[in-house]
C-alpha atoms as a PDB file:
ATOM      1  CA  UNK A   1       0.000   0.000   0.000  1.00  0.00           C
ATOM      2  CA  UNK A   2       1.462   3.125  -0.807  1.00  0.00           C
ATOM      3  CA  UNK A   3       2.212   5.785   2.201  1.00  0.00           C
ATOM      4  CA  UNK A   4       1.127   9.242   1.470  1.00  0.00           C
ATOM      5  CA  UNK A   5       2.251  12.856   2.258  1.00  0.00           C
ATOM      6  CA  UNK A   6      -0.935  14.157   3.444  1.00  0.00           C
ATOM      7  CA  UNK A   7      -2.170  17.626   4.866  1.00  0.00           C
ATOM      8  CA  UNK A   8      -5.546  16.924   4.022  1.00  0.00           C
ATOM      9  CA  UNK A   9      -7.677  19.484   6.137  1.00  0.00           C
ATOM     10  CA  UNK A  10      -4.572  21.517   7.096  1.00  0.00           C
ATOM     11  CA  UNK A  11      -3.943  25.089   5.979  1.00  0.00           C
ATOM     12  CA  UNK A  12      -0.230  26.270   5.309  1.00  0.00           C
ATOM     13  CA  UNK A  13       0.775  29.488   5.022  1.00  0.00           C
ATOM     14  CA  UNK A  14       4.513  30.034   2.650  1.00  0.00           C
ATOM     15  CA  UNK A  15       6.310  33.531   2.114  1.00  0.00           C
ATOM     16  CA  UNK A  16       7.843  33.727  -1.200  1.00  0.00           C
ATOM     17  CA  UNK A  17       5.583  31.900  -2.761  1.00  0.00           C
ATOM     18  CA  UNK A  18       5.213  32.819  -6.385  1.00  0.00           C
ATOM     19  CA  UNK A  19       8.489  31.457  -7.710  1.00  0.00           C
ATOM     20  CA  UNK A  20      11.526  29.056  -7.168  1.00  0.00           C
ATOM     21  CA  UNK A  21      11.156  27.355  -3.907  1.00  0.00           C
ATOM     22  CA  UNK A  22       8.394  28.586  -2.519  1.00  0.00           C
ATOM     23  CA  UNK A  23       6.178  28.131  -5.862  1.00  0.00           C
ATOM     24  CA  UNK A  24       7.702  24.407  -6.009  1.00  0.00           C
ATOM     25  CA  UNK A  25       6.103  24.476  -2.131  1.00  0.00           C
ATOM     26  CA  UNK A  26       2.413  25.599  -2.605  1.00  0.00           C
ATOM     27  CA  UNK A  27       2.100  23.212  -5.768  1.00  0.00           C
ATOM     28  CA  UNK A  28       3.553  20.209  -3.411  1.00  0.00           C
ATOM     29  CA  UNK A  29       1.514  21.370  -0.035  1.00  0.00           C
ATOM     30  CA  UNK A  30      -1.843  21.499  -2.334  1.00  0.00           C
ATOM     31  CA  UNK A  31      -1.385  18.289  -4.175  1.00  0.00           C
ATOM     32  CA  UNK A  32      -0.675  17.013  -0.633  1.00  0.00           C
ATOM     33  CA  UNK A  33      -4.131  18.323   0.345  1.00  0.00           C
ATOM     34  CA  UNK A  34      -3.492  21.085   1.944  1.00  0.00           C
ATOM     35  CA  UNK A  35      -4.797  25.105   1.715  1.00  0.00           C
ATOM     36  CA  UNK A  36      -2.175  27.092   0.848  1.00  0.00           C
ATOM     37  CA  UNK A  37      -1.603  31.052   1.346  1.00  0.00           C
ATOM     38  CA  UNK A  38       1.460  32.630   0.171  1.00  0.00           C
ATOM     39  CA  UNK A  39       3.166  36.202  -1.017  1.00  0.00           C
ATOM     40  CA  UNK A  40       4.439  37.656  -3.590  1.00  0.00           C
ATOM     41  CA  UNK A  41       6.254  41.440  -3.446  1.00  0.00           C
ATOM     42  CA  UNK A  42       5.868  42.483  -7.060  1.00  0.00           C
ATOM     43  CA  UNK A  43       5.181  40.083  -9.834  1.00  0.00           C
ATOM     44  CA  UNK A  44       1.326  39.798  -9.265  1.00  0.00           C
ATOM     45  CA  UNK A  45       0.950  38.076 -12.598  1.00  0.00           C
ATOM     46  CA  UNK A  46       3.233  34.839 -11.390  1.00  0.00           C
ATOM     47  CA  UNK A  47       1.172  34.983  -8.135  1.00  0.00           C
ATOM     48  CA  UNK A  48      -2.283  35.297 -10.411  1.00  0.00           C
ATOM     49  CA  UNK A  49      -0.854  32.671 -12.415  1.00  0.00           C
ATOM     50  CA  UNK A  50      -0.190  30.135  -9.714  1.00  0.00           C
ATOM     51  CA  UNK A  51      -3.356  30.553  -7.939  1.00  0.00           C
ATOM     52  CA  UNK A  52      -5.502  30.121 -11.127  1.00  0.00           C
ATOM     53  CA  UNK A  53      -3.518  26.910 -12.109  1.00  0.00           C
ATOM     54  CA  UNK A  54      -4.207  25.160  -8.608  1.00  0.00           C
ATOM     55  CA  UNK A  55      -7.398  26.749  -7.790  1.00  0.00           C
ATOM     56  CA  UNK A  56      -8.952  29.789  -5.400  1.00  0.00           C
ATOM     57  CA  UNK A  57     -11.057  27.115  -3.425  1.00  0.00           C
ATOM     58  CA  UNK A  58      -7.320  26.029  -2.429  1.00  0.00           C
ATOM     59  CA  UNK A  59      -4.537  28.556  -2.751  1.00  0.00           C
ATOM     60  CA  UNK A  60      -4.398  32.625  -2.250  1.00  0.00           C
ATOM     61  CA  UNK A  61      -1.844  34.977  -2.226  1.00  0.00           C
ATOM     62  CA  UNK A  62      -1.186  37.706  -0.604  1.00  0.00           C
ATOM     63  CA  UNK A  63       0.844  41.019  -1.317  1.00  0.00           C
ATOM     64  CA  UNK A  64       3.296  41.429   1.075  1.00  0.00           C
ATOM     65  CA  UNK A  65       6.910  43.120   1.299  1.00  0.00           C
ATOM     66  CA  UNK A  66       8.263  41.069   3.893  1.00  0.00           C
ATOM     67  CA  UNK A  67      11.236  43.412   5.442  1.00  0.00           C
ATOM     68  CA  UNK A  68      10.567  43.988   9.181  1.00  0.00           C
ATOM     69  CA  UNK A  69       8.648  41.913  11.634  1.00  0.00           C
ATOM     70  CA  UNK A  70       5.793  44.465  11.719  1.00  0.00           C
ATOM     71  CA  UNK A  71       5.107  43.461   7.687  1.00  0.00           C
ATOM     72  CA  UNK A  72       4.413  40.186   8.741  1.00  0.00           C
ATOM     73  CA  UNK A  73       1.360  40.667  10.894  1.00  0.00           C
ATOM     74  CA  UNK A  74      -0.991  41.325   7.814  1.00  0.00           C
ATOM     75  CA  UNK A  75      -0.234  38.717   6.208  1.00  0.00           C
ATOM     76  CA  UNK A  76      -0.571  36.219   8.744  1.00  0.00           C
ATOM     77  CA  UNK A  77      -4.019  37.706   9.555  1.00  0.00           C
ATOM     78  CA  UNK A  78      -4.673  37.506   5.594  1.00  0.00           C
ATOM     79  CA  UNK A  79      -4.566  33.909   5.955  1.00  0.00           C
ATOM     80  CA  UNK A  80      -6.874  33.163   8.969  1.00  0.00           C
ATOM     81  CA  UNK A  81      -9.685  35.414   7.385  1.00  0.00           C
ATOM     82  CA  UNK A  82      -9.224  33.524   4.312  1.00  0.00           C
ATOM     83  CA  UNK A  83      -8.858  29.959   5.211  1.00  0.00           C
ATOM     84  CA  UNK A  84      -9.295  30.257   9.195  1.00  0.00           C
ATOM     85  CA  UNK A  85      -6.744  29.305  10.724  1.00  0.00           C
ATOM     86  CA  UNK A  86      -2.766  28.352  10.406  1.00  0.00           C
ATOM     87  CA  UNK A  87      -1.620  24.582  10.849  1.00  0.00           C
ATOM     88  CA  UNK A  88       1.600  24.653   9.198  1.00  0.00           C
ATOM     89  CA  UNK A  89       3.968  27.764   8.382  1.00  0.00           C
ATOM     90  CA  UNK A  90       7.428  27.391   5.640  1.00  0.00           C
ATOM     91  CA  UNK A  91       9.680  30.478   6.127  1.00  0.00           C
ATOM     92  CA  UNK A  92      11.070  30.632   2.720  1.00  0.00           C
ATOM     93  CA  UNK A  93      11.384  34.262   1.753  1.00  0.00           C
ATOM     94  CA  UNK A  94      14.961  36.250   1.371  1.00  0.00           C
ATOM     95  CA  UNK A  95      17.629  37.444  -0.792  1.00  0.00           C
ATOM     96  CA  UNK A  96      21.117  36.769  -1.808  1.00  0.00           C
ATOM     97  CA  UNK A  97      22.752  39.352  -2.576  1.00  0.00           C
ATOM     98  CA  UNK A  98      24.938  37.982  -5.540  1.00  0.00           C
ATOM     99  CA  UNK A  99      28.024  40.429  -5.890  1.00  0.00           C
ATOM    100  CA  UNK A 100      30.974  39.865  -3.654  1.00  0.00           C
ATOM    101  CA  UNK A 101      31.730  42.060  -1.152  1.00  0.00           C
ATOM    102  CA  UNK A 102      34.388  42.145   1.565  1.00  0.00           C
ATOM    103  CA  UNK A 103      33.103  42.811   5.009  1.00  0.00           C
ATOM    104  CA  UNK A 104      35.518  46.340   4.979  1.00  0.00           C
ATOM    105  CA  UNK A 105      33.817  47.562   1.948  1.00  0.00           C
ATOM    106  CA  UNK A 106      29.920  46.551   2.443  1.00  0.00           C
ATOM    107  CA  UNK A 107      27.653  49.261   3.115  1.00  0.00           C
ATOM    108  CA  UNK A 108      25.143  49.541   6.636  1.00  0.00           C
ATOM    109  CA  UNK A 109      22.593  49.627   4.038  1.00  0.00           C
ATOM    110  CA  UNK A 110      23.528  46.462   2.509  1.00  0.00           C
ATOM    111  CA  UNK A 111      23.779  45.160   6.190  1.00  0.00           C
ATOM    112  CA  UNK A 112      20.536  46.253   7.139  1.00  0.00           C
ATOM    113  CA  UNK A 113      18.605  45.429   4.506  1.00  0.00           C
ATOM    114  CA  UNK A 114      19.486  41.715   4.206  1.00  0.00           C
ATOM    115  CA  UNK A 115      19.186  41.449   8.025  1.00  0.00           C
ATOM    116  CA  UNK A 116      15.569  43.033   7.863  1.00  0.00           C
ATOM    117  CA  UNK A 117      14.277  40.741   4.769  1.00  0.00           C
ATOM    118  CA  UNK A 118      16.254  37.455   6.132  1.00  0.00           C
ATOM    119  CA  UNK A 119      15.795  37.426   9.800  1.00  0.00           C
ATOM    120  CA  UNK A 120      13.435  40.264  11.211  1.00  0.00           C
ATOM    121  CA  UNK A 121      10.666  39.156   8.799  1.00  0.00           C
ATOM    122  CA  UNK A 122      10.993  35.905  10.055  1.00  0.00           C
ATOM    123  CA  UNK A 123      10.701  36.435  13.263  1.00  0.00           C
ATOM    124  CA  UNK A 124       7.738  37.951  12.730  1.00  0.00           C
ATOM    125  CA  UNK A 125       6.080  35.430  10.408  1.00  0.00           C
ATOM    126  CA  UNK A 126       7.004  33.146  13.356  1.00  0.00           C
ATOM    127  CA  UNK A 127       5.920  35.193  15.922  1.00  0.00           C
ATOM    128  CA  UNK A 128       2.328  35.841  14.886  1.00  0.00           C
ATOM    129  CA  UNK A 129       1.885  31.952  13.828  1.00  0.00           C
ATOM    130  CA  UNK A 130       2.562  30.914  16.881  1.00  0.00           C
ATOM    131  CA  UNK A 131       0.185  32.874  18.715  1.00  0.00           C
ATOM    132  CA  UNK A 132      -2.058  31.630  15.721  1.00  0.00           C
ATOM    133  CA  UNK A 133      -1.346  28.368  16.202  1.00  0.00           C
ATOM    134  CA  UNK A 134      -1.177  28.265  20.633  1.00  0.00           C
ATOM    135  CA  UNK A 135      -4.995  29.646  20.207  1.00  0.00           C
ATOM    136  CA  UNK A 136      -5.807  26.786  18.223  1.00  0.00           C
ATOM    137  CA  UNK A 137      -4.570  24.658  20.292  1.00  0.00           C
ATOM    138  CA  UNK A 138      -4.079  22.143  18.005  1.00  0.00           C
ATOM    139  CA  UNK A 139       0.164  21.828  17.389  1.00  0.00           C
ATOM    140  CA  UNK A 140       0.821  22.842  14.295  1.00  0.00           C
ATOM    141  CA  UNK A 141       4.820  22.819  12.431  1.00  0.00           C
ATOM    142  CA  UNK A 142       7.128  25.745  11.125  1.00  0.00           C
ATOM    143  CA  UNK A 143       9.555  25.187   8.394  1.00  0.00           C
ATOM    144  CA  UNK A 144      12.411  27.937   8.009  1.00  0.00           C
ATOM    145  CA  UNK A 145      14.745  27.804   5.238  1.00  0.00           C
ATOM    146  CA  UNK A 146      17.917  28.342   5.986  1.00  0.00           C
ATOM    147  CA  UNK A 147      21.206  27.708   4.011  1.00  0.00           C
ATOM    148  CA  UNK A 148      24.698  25.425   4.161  1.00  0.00           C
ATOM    149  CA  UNK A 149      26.346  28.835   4.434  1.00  0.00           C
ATOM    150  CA  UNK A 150      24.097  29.861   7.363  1.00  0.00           C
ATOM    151  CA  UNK A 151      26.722  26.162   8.748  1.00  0.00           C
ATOM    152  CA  UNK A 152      30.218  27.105   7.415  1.00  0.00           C
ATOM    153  CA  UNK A 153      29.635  30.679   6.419  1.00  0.00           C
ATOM    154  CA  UNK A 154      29.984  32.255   2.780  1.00  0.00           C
ATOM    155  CA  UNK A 155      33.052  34.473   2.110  1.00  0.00           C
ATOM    156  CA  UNK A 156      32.084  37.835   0.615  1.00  0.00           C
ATOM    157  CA  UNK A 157      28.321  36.825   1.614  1.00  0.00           C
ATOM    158  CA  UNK A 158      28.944  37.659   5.243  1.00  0.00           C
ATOM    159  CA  UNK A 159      25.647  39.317   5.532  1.00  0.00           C
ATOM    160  CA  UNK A 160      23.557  36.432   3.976  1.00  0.00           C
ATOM    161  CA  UNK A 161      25.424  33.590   6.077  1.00  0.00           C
ATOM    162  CA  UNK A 162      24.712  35.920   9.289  1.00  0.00           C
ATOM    163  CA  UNK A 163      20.876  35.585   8.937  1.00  0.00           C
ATOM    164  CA  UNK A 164      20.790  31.872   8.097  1.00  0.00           C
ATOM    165  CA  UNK A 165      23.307  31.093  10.822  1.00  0.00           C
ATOM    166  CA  UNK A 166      20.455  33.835  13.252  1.00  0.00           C
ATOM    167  CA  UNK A 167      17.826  31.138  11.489  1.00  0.00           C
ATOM    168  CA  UNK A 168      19.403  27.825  12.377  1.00  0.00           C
ATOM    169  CA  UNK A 169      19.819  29.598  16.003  1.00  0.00           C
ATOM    170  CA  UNK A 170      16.239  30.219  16.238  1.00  0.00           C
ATOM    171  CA  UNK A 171      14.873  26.979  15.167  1.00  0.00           C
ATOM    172  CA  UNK A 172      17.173  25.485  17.914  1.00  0.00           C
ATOM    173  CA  UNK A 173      15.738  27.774  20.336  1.00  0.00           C
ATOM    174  CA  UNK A 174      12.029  27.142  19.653  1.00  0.00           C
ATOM    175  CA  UNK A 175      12.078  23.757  18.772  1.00  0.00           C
ATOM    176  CA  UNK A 176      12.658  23.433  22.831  1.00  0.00           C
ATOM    177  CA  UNK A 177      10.520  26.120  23.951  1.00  0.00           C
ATOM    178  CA  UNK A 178       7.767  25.284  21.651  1.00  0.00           C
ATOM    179  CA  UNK A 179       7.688  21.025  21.916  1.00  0.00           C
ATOM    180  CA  UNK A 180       4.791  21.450  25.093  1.00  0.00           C
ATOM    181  CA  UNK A 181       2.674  23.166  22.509  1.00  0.00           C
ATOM    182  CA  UNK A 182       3.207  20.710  20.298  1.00  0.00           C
ATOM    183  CA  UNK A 183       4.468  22.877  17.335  1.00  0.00           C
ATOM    184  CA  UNK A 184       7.563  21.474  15.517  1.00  0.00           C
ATOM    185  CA  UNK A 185      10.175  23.817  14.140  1.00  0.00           C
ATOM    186  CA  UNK A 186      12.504  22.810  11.732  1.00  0.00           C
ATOM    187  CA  UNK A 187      15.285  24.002   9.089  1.00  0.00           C
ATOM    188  CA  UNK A 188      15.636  22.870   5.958  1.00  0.00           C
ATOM    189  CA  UNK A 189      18.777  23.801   4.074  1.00  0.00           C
ATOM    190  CA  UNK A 190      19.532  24.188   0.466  1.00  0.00           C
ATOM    191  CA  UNK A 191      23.147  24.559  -1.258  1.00  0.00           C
ATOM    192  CA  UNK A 192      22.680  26.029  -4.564  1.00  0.00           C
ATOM    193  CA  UNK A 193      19.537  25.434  -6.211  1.00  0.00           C
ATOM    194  CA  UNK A 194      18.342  26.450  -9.767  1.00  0.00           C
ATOM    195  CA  UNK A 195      16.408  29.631  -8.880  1.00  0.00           C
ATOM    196  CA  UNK A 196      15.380  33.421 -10.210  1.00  0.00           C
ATOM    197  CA  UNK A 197      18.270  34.273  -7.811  1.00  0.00           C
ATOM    198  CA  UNK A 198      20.976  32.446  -8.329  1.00  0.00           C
ATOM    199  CA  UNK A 199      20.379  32.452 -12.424  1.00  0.00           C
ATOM    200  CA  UNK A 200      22.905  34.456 -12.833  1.00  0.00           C
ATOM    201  CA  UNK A 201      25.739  32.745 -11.279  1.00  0.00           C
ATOM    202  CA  UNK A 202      24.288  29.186 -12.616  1.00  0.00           C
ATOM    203  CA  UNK A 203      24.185  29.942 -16.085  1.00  0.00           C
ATOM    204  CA  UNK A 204      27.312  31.215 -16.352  1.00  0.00           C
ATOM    205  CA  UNK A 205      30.035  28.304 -17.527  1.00  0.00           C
ATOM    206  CA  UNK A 206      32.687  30.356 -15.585  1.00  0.00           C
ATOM    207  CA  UNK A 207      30.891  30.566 -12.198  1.00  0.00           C
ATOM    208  CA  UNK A 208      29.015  27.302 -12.572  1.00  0.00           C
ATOM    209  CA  UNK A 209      32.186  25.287 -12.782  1.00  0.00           C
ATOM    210  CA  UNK A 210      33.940  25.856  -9.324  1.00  0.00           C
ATOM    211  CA  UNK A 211      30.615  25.594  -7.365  1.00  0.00           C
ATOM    212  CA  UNK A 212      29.619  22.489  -8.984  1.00  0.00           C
ATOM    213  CA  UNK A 213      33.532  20.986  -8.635  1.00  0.00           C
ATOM    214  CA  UNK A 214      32.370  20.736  -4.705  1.00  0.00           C
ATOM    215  CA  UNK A 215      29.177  19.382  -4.875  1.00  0.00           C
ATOM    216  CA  UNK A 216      29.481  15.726  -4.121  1.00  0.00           C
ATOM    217  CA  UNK A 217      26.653  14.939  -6.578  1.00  0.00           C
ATOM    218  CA  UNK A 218      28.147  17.012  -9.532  1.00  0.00           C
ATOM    219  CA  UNK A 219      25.119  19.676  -9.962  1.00  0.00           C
ATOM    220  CA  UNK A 220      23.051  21.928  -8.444  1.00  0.00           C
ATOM    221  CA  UNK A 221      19.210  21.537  -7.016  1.00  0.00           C
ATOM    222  CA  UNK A 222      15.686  21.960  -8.223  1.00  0.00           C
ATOM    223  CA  UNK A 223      13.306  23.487  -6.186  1.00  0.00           C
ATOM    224  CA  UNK A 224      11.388  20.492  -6.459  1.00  0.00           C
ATOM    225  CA  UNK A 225      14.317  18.633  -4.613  1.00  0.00           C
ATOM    226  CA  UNK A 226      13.590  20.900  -1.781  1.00  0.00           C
ATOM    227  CA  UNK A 227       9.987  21.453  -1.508  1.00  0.00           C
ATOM    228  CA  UNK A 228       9.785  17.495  -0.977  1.00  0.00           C
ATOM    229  CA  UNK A 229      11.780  17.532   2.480  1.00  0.00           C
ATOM    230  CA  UNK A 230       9.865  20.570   3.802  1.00  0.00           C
ATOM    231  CA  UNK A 231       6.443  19.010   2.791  1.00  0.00           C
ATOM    232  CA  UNK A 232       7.917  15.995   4.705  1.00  0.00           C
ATOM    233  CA  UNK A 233       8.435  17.718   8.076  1.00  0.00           C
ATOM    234  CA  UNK A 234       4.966  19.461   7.779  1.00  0.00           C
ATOM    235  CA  UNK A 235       3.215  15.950   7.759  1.00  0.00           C
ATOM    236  CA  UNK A 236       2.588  13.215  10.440  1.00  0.00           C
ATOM    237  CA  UNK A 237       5.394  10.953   8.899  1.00  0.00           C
ATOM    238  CA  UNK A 238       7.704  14.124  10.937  1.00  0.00           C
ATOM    239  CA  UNK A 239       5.883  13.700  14.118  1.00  0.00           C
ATOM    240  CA  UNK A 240       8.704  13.002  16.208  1.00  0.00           C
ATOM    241  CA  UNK A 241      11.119  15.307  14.399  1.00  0.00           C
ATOM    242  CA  UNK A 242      12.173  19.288  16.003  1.00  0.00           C
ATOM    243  CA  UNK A 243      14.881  20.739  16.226  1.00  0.00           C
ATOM    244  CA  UNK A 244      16.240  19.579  13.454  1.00  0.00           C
ATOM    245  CA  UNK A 245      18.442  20.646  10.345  1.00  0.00           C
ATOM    246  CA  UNK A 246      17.703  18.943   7.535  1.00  0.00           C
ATOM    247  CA  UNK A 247      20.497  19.518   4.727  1.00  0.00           C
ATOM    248  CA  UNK A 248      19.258  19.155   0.736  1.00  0.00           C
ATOM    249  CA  UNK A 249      22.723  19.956  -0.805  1.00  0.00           C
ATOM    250  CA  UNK A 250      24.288  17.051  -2.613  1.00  0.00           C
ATOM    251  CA  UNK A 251      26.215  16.102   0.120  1.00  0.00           C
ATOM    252  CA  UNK A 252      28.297  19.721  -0.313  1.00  0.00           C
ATOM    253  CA  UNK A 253      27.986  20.655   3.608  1.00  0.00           C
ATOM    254  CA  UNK A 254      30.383  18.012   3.770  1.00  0.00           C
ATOM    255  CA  UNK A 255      33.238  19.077   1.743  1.00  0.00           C
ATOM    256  CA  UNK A 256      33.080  22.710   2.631  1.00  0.00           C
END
């Protein structure tokens, strides 16, 4: 008999939904059963898009500009009034800013702004599903993406492997502090993955080479690689699993 992925009845709520990732995560979490609200920050029509090819009944989006905790409440509250409540949230939102930059030459603003989209928007996606989820009463399980270089740090990317090393942290933290509630936090973490973002660097021969010479399995990602592990710890088959970081990287955490 074949064994399922189901969130049949559940309601799951994914920032940075309309592309890479997180669009490879609402298509998974709504074939899995599940109701699915997600953002978008600007392209409306790849939002629009999404939602009409899985269905209103089952998926909405939301605009939001996720880049403080504050912009996180709405959205949050955008899903309860739509579907009623939250049983599952996937923090999978951020940017990467692609140029090198040594830390004696990158700006505050550069600083700031990858801390504020990265890790305060987090914290409040987490924060307000969480109360969400304590007045259901019902558990529920959080999903934050975080990164091998959030593990063993990025040179020139010192603001990017801050945050995901803040986000491994946190799910650490509240994996413990949340287990009596019975709401699971985990971390899933890419390497490179065939995204919007990382296009640039991935399609180029002479930048593709070197980061693919250290990935054990000789390539990089698809999103669909790592929407399957997050829909995993969302479902009952994760029951027993918190505080945990699950790697999706070829095996290149390894051989950093």
């Amino acid at each position: 008999m074949a064994v399922e992925l189901n969130l049949q009845n559940k309601v799951a709520v994914i920032s940075g939904g309309s592309r890479g990732i997180g669009a490879a995560c609402v298509r998974l979490f709504v074939e899995a059963g599940a109701k699915v609200v997600f953002n978008y920050q600007k392209d409306r029509q790849a939002a629009d898009q999404l939602v009409r090819s899985l269905g209103p009944d089952v998926c909405h989006s939301v605009q939001a500009d996720l880049s403080s905790a504050d912009s996180a409440r709405p959205f949050i509250a955008a899903a309860v009034e739509r579907f009623g409540r939250v049983d599952a949230l996937v923090g999978n939102h951020g940017i990467w800013p692609a140029e090198d930059v040594a830390i004696d030459q990158m700006s505050d603003e550069q600083w700031r702004r990858t801390i504020a989209i990265n890790l305060d928007s987090i914290f409040g996606l987490v924060k307000h599903s969480v109360a969400q989820m304590k007045n259901q009463k019902s558990g529920g399980s959080i999903v934050l993406v975080s990164s091998t270089s959030g593990q063993r740090g990025e040179a020139y990317h010192a603001d990017y492997s801050a945050t995901k090393g803040a986000t491994i942290s946190l799910v650490k933290s509240l994996s413990s502090e949340l287990a009596a509630d019975n709401i699971r936090v985990n971390s899933v973490a890419p390497g490179w993955v065939h995204t919007d973002m990382t296009a640039g660097v991935l399609n180029d021969p002479r930048t593709r080479a070197p980061i693919v010479s250290v990935i054990p399995m000789g390539r990089a990602g698809t999103p669909e690689e790592i929407a399957g592990p997050i829909l995993f710890l969302c479902t009952e088959h994760a029951a027993f699993v918190t505080g945990e970081i699950f790697n999706v990287n070829g095996g290149a955490v390894l051989v950093g």
